[in-house]
Protein backbone atom coordinates (compact mmCIF):
# COMPACT_ATOMS: atom_id res chain seq x y z
CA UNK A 1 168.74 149.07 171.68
CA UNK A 2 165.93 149.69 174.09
CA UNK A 3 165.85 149.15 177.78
CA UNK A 4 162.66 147.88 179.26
CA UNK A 5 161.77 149.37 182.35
CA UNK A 6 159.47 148.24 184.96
CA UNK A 7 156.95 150.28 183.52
CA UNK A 8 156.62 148.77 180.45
CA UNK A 9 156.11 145.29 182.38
CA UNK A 10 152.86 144.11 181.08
CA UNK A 11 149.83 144.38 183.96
CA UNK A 12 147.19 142.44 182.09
CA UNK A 13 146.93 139.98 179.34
CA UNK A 14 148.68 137.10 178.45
CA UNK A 15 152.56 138.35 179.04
CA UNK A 16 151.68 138.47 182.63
CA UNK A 17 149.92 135.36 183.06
CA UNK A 18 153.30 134.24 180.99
CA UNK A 19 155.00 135.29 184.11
CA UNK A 20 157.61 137.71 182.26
CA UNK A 21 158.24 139.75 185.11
CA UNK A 22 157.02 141.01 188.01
CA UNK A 23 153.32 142.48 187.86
CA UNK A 24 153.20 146.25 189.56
CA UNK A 25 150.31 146.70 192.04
CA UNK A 26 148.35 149.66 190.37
CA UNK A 27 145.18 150.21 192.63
CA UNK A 28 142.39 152.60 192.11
CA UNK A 29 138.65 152.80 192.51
CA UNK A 30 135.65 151.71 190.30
CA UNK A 31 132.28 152.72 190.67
CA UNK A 32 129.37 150.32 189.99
CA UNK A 33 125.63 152.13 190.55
CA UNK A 34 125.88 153.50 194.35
CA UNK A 35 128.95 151.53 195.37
CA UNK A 36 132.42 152.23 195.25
CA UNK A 37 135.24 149.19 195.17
CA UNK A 38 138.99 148.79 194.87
CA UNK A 39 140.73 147.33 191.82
CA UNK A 40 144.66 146.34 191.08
CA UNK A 41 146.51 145.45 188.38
CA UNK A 42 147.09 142.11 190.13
CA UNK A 43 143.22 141.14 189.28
CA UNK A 44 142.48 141.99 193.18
CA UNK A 45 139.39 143.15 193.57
CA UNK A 46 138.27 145.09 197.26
CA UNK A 47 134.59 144.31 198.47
CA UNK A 48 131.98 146.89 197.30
CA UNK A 49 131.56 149.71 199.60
CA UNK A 50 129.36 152.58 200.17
CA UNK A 51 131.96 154.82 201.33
CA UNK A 52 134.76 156.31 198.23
CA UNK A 53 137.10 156.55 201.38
CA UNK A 54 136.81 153.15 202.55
CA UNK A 55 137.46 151.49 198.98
CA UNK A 56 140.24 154.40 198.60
CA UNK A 57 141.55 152.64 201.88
CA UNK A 58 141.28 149.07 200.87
CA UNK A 59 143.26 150.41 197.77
CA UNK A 60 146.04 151.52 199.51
CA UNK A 61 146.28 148.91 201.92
CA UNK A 62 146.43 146.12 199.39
CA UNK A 63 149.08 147.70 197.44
CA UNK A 64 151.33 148.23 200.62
CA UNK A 65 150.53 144.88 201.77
CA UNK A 66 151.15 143.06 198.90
CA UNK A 67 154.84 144.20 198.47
CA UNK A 68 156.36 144.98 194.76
CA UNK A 69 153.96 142.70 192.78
CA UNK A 70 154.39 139.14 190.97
CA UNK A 71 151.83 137.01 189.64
CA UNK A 72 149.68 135.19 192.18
CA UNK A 73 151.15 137.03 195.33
CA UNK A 74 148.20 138.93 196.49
CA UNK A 75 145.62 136.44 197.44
CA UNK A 76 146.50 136.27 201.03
CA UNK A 77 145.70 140.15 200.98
CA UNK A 78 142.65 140.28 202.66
CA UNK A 79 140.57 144.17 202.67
CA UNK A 80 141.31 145.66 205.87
CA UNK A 81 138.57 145.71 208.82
CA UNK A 82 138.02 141.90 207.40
CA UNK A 83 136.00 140.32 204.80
CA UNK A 84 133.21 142.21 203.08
CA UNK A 85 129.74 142.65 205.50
CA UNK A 86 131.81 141.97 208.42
CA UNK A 87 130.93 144.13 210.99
């Protein structure tokens, strides 16, 4: 028989909407013409930023913020230094 580990937890699609398990917070960084934004597993989404380092930074912020993952539990993550065009 096969274990599952948390690895093989679904991130996307319908077995994680099903709520099956905990969802993983897997951030990286998109590009999208001159900006740069932050992305999770979660469906988070960082604002758009000029700066790589800055969306690297939202990245890492919402995954330590938002604790070991589950469906729904990141929407009080907000990207740090505020919302986006805050200055």
């Amino acid at each position: 028989m096969l274990e599952r580990t948390l690895d093989d937890e679904p991130t996307t699609g319908p077995e994680a909407a099903a709520g099956t398990g905990p969802v993983p917070h897997r951030a990286d960084t998109r590009e999208r013409g001159s900006f740069c934004y932050a992305q999770c597993s979660c469906g988070w989404r960082g604002p758009a930023r000029r700066a790589r380092d800055r969306a690297r930074l939202d990245a890492g912020t919402h995954t330590e913020q938002a604790g070991p993952g589950g469906p729904g539990d990141d929407s009080s993550v907000p990207p740090p230094g505020g919302p986006a065009g805050a200055h």
